[in-house]
PDB file of N, CA and C in Angstrom:
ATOM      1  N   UNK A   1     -15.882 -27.997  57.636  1.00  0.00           N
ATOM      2  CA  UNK A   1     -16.803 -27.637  58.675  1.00  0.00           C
ATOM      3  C   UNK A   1     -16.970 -26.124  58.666  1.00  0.00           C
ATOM      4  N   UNK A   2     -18.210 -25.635  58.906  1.00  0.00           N
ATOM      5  CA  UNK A   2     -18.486 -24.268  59.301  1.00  0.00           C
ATOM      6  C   UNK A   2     -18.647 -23.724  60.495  1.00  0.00           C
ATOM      7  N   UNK A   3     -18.129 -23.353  61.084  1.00  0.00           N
ATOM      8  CA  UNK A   3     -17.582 -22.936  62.917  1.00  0.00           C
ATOM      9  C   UNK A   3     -18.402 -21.290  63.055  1.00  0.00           C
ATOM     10  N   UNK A   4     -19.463 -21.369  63.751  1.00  0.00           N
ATOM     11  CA  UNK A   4     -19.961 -19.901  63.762  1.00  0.00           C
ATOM     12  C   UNK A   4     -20.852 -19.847  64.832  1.00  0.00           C
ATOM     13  N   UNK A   5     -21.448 -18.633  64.961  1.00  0.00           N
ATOM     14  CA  UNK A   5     -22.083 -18.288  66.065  1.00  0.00           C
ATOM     15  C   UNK A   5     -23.297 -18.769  65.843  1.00  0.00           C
ATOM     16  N   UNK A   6     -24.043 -19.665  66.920  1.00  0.00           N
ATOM     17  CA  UNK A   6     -25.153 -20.881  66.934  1.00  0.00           C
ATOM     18  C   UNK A   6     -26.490 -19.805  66.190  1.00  0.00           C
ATOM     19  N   UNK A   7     -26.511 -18.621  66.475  1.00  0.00           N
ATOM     20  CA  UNK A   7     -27.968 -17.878  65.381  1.00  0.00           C
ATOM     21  C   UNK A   7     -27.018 -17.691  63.801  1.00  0.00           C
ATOM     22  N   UNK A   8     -26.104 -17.658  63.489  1.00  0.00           N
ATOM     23  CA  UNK A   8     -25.471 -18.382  61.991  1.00  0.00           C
ATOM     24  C   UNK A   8     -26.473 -18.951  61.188  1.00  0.00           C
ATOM     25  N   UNK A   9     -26.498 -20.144  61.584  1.00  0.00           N
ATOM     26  CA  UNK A   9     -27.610 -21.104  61.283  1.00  0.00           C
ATOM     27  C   UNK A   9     -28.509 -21.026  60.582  1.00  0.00           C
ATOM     28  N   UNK A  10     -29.527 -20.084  60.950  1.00  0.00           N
ATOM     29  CA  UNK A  10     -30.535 -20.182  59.797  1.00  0.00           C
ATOM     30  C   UNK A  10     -30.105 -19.471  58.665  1.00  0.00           C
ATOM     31  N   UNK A  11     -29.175 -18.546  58.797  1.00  0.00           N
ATOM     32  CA  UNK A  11     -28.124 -17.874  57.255  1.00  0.00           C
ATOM     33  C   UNK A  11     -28.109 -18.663  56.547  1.00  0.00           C
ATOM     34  N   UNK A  12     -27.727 -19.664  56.877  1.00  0.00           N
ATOM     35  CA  UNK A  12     -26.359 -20.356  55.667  1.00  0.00           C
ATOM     36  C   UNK A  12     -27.685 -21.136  54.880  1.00  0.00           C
ATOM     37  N   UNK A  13     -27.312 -21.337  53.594  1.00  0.00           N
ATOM     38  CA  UNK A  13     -28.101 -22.495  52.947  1.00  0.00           C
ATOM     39  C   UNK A  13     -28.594 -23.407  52.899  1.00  0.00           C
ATOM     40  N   UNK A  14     -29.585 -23.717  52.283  1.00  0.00           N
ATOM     41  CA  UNK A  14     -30.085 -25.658  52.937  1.00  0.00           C
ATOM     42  C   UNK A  14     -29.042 -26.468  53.073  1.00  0.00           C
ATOM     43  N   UNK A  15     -28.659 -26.766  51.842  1.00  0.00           N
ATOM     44  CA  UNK A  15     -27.458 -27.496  51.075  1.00  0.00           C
ATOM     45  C   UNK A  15     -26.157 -27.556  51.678  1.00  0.00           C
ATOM     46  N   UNK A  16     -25.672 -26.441  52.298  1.00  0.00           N
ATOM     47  CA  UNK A  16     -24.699 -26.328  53.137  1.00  0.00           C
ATOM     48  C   UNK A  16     -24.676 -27.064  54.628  1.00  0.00           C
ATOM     49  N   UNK A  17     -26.162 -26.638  55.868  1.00  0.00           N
ATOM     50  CA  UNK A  17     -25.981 -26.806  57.124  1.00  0.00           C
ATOM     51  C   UNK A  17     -25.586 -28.224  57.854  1.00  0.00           C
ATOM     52  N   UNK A  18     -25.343 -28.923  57.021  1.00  0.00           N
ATOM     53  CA  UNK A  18     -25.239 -30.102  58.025  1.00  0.00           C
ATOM     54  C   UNK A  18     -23.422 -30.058  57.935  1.00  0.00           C
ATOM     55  N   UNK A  19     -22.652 -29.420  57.680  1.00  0.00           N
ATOM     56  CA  UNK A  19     -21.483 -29.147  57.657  1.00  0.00           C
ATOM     57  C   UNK A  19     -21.638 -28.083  58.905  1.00  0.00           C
ATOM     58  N   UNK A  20     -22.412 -27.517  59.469  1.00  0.00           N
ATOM     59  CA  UNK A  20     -22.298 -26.361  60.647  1.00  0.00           C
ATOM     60  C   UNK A  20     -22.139 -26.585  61.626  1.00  0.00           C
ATOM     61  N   UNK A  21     -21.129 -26.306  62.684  1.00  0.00           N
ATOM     62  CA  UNK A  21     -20.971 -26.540  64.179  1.00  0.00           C
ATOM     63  C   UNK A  21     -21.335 -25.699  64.807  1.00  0.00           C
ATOM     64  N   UNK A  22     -21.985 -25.348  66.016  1.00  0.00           N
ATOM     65  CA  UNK A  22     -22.039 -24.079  66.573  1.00  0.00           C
ATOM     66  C   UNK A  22     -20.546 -23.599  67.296  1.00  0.00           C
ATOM     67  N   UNK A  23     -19.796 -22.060  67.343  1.00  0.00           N
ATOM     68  CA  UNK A  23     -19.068 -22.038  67.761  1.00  0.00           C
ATOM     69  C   UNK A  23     -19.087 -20.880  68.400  1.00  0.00           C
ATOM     70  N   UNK A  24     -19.133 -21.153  70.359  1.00  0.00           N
ATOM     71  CA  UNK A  24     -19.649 -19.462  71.183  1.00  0.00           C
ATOM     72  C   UNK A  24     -18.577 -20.081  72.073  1.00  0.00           C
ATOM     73  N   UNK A  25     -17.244 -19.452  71.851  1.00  0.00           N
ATOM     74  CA  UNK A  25     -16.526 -20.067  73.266  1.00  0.00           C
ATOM     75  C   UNK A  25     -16.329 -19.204  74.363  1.00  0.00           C
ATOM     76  N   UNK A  26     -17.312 -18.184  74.941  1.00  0.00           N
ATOM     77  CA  UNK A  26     -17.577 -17.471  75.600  1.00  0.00           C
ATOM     78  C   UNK A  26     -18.560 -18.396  76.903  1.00  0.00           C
ATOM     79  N   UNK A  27     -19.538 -18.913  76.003  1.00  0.00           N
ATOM     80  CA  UNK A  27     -20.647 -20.313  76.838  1.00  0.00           C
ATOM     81  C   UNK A  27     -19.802 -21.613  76.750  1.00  0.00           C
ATOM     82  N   UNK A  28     -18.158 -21.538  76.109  1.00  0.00           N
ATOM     83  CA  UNK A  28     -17.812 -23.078  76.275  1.00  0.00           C
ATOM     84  C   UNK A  28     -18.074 -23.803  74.862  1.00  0.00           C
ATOM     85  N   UNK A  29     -18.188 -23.450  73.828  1.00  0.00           N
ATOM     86  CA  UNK A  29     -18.778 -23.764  72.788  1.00  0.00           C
ATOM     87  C   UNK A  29     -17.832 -23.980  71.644  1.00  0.00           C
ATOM     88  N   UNK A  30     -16.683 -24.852  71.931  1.00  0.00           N
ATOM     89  CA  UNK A  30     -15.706 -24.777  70.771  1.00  0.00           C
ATOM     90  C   UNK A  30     -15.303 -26.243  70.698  1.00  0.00           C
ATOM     91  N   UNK A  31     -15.867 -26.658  69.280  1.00  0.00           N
ATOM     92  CA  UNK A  31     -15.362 -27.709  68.531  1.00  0.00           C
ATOM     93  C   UNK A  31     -14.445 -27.505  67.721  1.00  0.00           C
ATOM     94  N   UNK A  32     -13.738 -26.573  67.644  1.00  0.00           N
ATOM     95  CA  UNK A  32     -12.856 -26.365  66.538  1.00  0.00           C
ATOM     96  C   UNK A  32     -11.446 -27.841  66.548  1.00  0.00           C
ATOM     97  N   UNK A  33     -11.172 -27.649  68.049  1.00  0.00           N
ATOM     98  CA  UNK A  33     -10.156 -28.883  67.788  1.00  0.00           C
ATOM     99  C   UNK A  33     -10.671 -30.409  67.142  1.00  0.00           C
ATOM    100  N   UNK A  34     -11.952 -30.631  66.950  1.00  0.00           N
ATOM    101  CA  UNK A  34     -12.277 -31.668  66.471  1.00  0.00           C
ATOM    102  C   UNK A  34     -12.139 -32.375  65.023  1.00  0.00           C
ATOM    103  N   UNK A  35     -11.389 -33.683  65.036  1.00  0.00           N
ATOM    104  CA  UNK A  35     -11.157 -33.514  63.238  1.00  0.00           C
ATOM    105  C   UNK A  35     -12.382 -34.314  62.693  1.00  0.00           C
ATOM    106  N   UNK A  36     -13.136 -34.228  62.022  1.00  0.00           N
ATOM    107  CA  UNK A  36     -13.940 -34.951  61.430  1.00  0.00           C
ATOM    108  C   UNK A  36     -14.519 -34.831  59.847  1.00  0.00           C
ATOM    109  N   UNK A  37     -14.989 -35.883  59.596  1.00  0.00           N
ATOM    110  CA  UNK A  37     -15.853 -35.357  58.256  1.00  0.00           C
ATOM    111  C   UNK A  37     -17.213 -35.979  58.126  1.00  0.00           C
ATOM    112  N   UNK A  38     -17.938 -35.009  57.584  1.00  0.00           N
ATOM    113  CA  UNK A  38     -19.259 -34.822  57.055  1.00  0.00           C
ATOM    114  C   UNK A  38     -19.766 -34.996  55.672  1.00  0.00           C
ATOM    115  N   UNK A  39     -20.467 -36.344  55.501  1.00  0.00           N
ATOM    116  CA  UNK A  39     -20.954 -36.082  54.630  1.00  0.00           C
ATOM    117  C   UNK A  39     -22.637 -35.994  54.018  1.00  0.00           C
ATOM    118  N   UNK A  40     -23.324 -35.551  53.033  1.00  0.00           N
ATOM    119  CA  UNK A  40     -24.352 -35.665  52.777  1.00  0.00           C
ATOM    120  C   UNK A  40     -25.058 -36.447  52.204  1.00  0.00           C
ATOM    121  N   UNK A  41     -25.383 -37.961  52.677  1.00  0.00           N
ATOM    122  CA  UNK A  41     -25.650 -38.780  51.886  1.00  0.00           C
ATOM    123  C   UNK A  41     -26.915 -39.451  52.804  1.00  0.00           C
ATOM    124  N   UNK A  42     -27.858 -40.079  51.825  1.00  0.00           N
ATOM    125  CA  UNK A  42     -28.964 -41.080  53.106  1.00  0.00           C
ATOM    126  C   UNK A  42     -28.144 -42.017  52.837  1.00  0.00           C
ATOM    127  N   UNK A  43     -27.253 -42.722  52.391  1.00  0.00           N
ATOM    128  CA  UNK A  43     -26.681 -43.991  52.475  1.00  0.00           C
ATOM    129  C   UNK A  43     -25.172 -43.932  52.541  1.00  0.00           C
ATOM    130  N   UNK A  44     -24.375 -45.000  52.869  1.00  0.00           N
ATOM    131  CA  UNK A  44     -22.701 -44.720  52.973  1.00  0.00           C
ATOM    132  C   UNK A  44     -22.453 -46.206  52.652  1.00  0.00           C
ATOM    133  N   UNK A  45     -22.057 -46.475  51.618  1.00  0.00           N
ATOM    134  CA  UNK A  45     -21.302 -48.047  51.246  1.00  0.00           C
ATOM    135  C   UNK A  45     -19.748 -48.428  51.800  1.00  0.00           C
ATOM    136  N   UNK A  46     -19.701 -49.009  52.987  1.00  0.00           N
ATOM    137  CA  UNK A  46     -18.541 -49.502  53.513  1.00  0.00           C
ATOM    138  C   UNK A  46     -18.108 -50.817  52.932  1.00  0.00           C
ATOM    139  N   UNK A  47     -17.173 -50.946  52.785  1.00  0.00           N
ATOM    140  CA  UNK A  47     -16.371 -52.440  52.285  1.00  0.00           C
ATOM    141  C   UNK A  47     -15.644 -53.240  53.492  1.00  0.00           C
ATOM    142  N   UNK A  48     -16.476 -54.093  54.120  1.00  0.00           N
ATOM    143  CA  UNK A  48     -15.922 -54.914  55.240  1.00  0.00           C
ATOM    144  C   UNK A  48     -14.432 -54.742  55.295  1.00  0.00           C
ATOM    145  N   UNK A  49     -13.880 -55.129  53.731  1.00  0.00           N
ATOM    146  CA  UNK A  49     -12.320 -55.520  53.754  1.00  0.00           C
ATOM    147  C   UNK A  49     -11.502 -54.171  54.478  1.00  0.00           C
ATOM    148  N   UNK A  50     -11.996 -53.057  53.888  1.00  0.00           N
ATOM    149  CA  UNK A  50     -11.105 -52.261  54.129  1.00  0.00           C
ATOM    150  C   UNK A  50     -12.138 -50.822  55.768  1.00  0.00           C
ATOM    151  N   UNK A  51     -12.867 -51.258  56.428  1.00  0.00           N
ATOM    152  CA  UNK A  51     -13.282 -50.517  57.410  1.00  0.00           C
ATOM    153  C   UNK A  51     -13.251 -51.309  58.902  1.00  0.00           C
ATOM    154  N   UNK A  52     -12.684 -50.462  59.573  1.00  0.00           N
ATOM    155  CA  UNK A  52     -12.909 -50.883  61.038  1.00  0.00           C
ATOM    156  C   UNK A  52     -13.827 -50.458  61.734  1.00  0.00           C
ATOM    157  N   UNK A  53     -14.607 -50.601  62.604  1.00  0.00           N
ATOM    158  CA  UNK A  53     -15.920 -50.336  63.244  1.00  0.00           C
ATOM    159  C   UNK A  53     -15.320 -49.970  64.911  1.00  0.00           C
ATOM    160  N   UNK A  54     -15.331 -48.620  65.246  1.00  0.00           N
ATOM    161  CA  UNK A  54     -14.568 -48.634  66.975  1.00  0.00           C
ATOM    162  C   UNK A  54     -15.843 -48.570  67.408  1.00  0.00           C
ATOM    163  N   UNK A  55     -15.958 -48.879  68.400  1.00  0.00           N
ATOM    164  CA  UNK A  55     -17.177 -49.045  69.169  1.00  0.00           C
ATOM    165  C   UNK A  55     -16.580 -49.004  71.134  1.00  0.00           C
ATOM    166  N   UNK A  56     -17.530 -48.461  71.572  1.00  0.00           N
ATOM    167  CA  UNK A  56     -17.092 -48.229  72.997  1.00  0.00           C
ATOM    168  C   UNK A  56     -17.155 -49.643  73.892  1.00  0.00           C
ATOM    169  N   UNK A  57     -17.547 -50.837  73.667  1.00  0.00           N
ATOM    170  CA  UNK A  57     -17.171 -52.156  74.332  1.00  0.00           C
ATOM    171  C   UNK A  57     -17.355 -53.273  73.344  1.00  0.00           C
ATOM    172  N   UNK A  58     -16.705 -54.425  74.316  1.00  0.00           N
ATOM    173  CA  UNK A  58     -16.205 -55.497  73.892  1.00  0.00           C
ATOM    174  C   UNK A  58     -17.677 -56.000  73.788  1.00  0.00           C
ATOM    175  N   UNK A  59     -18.381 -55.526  74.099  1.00  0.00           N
ATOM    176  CA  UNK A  59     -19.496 -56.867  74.105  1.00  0.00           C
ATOM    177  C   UNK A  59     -20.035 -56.029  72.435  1.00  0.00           C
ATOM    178  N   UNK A  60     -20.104 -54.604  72.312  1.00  0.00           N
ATOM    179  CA  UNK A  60     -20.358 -54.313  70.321  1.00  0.00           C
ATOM    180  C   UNK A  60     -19.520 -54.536  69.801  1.00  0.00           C
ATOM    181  N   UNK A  61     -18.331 -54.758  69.852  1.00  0.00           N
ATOM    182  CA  UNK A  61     -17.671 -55.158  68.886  1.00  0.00           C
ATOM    183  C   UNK A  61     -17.596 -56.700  68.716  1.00  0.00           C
ATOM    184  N   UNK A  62     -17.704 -58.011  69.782  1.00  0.00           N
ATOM    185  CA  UNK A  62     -18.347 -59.078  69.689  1.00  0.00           C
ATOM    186  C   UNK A  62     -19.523 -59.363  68.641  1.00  0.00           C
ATOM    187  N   UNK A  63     -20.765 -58.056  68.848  1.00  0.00           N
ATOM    188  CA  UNK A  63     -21.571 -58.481  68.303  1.00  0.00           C
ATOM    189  C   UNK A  63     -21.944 -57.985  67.047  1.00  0.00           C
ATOM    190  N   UNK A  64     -20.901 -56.843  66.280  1.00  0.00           N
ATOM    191  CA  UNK A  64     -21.113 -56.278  65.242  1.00  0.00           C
ATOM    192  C   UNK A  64     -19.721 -57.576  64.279  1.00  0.00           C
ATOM    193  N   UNK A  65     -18.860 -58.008  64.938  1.00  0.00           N
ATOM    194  CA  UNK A  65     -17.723 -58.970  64.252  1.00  0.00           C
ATOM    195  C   UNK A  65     -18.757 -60.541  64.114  1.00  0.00           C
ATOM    196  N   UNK A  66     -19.637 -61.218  64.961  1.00  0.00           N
ATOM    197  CA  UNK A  66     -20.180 -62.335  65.173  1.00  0.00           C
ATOM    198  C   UNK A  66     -21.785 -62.206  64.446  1.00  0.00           C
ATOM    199  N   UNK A  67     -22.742 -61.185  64.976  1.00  0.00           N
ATOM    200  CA  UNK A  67     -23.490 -61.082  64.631  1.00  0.00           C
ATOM    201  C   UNK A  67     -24.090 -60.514  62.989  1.00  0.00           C
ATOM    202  N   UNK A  68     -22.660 -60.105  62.162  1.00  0.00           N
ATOM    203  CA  UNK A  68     -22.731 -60.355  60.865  1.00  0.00           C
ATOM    204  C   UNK A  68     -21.695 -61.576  60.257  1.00  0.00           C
ATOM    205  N   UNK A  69     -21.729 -62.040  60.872  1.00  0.00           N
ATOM    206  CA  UNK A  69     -20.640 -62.935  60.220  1.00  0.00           C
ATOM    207  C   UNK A  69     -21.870 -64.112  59.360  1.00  0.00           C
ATOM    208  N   UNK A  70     -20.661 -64.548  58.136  1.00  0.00           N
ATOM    209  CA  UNK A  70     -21.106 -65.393  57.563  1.00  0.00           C
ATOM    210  C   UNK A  70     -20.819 -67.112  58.239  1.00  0.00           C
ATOM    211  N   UNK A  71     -21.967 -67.961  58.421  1.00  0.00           N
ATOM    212  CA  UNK A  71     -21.668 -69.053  58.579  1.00  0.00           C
ATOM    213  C   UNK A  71     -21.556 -70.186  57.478  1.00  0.00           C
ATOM    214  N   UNK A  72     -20.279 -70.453  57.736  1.00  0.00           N
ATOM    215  CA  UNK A  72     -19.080 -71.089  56.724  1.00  0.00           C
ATOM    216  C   UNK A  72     -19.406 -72.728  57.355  1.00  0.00           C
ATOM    217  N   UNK A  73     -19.316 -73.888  56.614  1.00  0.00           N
ATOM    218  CA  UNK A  73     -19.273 -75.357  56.769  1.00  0.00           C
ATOM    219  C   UNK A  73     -18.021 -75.798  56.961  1.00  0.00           C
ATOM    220  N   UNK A  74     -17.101 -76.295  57.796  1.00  0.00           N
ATOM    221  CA  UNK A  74     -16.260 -77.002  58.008  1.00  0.00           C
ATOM    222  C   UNK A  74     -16.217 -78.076  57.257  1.00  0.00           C
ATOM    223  N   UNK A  75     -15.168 -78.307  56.510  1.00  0.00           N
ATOM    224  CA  UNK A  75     -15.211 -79.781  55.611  1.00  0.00           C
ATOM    225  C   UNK A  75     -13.844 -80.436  55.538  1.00  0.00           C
ATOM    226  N   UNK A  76     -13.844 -81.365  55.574  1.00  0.00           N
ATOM    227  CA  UNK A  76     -12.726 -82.285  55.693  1.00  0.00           C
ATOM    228  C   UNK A  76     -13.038 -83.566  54.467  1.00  0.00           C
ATOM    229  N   UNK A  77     -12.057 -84.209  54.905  1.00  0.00           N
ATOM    230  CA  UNK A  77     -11.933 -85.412  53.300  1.00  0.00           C
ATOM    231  C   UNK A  77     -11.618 -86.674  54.077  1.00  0.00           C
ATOM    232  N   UNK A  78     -12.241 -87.443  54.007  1.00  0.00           N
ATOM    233  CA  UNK A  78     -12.303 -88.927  54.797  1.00  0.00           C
ATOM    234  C   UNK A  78     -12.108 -90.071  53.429  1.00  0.00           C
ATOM    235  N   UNK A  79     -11.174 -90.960  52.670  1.00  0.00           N
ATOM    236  CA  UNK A  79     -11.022 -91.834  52.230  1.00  0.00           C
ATOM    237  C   UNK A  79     -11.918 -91.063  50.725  1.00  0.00           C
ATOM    238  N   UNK A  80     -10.875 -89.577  50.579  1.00  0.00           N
ATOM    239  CA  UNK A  80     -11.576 -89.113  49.005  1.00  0.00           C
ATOM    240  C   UNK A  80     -12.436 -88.594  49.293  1.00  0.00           C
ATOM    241  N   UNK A  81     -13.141 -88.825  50.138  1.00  0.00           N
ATOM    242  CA  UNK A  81     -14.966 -88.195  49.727  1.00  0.00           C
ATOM    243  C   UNK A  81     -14.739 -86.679  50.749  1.00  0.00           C
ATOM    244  N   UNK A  82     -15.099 -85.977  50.335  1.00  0.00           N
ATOM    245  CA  UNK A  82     -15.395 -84.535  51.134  1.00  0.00           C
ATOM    246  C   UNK A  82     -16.613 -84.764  52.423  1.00  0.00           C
ATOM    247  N   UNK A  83     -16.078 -84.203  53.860  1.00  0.00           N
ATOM    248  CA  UNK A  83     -18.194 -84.371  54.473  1.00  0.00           C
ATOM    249  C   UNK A  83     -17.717 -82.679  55.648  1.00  0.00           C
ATOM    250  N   UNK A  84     -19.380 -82.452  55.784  1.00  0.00           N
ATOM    251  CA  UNK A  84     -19.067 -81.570  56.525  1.00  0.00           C
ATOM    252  C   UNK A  84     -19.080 -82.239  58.110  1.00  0.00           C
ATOM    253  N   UNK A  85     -17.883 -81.612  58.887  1.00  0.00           N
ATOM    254  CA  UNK A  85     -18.350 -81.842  60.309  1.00  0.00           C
ATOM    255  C   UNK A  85     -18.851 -80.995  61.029  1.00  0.00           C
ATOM    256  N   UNK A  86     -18.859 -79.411  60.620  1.00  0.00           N
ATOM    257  CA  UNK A  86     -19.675 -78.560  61.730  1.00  0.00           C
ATOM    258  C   UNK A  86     -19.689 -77.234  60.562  1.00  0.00           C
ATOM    259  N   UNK A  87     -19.810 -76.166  61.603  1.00  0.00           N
ATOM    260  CA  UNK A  87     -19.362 -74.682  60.828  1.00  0.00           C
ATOM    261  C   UNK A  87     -18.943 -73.804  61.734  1.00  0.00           C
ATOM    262  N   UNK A  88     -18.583 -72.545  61.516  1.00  0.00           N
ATOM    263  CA  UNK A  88     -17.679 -71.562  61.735  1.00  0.00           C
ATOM    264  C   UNK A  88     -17.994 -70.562  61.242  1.00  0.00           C
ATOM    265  N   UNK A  89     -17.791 -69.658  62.337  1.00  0.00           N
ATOM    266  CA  UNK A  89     -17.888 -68.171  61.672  1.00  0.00           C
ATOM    267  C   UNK A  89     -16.969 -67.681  60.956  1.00  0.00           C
ATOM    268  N   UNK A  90     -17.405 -66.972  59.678  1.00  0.00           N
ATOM    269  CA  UNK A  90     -16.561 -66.386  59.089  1.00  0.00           C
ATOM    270  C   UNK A  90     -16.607 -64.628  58.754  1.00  0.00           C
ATOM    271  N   UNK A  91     -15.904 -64.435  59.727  1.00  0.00           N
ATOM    272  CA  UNK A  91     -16.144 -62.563  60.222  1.00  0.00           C
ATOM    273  C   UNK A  91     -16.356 -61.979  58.481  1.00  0.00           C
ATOM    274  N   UNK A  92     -17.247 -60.765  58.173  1.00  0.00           N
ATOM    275  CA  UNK A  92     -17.566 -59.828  57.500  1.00  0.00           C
ATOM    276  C   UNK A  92     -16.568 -58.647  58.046  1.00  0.00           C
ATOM    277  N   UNK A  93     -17.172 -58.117  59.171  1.00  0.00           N
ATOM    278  CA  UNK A  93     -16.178 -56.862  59.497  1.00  0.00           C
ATOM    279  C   UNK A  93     -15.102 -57.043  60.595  1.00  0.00           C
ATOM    280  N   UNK A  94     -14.925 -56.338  60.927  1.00  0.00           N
ATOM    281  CA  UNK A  94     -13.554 -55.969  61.978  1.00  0.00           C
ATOM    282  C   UNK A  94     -14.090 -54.618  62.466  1.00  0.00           C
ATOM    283  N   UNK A  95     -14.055 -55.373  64.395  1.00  0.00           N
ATOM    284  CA  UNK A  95     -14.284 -53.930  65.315  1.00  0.00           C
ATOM    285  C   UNK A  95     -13.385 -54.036  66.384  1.00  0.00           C
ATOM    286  N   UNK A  96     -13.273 -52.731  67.124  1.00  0.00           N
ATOM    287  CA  UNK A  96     -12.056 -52.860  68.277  1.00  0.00           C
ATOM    288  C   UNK A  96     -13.089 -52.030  68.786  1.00  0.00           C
ATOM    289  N   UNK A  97     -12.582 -52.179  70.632  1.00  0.00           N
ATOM    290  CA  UNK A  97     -13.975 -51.940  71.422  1.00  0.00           C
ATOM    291  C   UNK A  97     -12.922 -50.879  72.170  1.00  0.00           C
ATOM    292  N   UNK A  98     -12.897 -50.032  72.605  1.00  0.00           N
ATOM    293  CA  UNK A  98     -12.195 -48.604  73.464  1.00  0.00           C
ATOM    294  C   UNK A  98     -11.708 -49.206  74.634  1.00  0.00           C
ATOM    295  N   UNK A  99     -12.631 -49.985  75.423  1.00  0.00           N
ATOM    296  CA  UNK A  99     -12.593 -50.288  77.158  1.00  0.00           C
ATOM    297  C   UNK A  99     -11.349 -51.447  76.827  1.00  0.00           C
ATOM    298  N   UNK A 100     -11.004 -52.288  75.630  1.00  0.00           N
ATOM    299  CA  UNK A 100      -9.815 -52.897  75.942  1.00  0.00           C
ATOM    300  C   UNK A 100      -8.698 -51.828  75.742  1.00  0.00           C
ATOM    301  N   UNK A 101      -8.138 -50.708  75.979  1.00  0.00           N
ATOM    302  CA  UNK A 101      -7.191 -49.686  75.706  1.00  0.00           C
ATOM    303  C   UNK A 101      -7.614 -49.127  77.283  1.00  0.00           C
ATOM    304  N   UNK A 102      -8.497 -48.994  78.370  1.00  0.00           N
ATOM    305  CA  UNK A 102      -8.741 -48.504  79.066  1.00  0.00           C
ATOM    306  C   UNK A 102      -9.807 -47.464  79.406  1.00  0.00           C
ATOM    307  N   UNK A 103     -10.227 -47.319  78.133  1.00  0.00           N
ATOM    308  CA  UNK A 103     -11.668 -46.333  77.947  1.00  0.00           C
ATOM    309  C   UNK A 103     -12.921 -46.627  78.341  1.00  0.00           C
ATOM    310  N   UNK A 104     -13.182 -46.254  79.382  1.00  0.00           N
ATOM    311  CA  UNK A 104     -15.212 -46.138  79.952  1.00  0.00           C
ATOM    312  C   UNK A 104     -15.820 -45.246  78.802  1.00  0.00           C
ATOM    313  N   UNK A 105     -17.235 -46.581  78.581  1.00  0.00           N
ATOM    314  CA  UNK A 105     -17.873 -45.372  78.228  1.00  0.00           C
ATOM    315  C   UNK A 105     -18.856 -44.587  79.036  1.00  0.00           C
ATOM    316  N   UNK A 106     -19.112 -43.363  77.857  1.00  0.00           N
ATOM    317  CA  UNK A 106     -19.731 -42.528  78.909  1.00  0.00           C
ATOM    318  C   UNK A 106     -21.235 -42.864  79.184  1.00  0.00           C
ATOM    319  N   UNK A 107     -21.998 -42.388  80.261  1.00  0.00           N
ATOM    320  CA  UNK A 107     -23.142 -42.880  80.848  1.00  0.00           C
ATOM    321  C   UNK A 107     -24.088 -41.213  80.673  1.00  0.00           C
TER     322      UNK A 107
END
């Protein structure tokens, strides 16, 4: 990250600014404790298996775990023969929602 005074900005390079925070802690203006990373991409390839999705309630993380899920056929075996009796979701990702830990979100 680049931490500088908010007229900085048009200095620094194309290529560089989306790494720039503004930093005036005189007006209150300090992200420095923040850990994060930045990257420059129009696209980001996540792998269900290995990403968790936090999301600020139970009802997005319901609907980002359900609303991609794959629907899977239930099958069972009756006298040899295979049949389906229904289906089931079968989760893609994994999300945890803040407000079950005690977290509001903000408004």
């Amino acid at each position: 990250m680049i931490y500088d005074q908010p007229e900085a900005f048009k200095n620094l390079p194309e290529d560089i600014r989306y790494r720039f925070v503004p930093y005036d802690p005189v007006k209150g203006i300090d992200y420095t404790w923040e850990r994060e990373w930045r990257i420059k991409t129009d696209a980001l390839s996540l792998d269900p298996k290995h990403t968790v999705a936090i999301v600020p309630t139970a009802d997005e993380a319901f609907g980002i775990v359900y609303g991609f899920a794959e629907m899977e056929p239930d099958v069972d075996v009756e006298d040899g023969e295979p049949y389906i009796w229904g289906v089931h979701h079968e989760p893609r990702w994994l999300a945890v929602s803040l407000d079950i830990f005690g977290f509001t979100p903000l408004h």
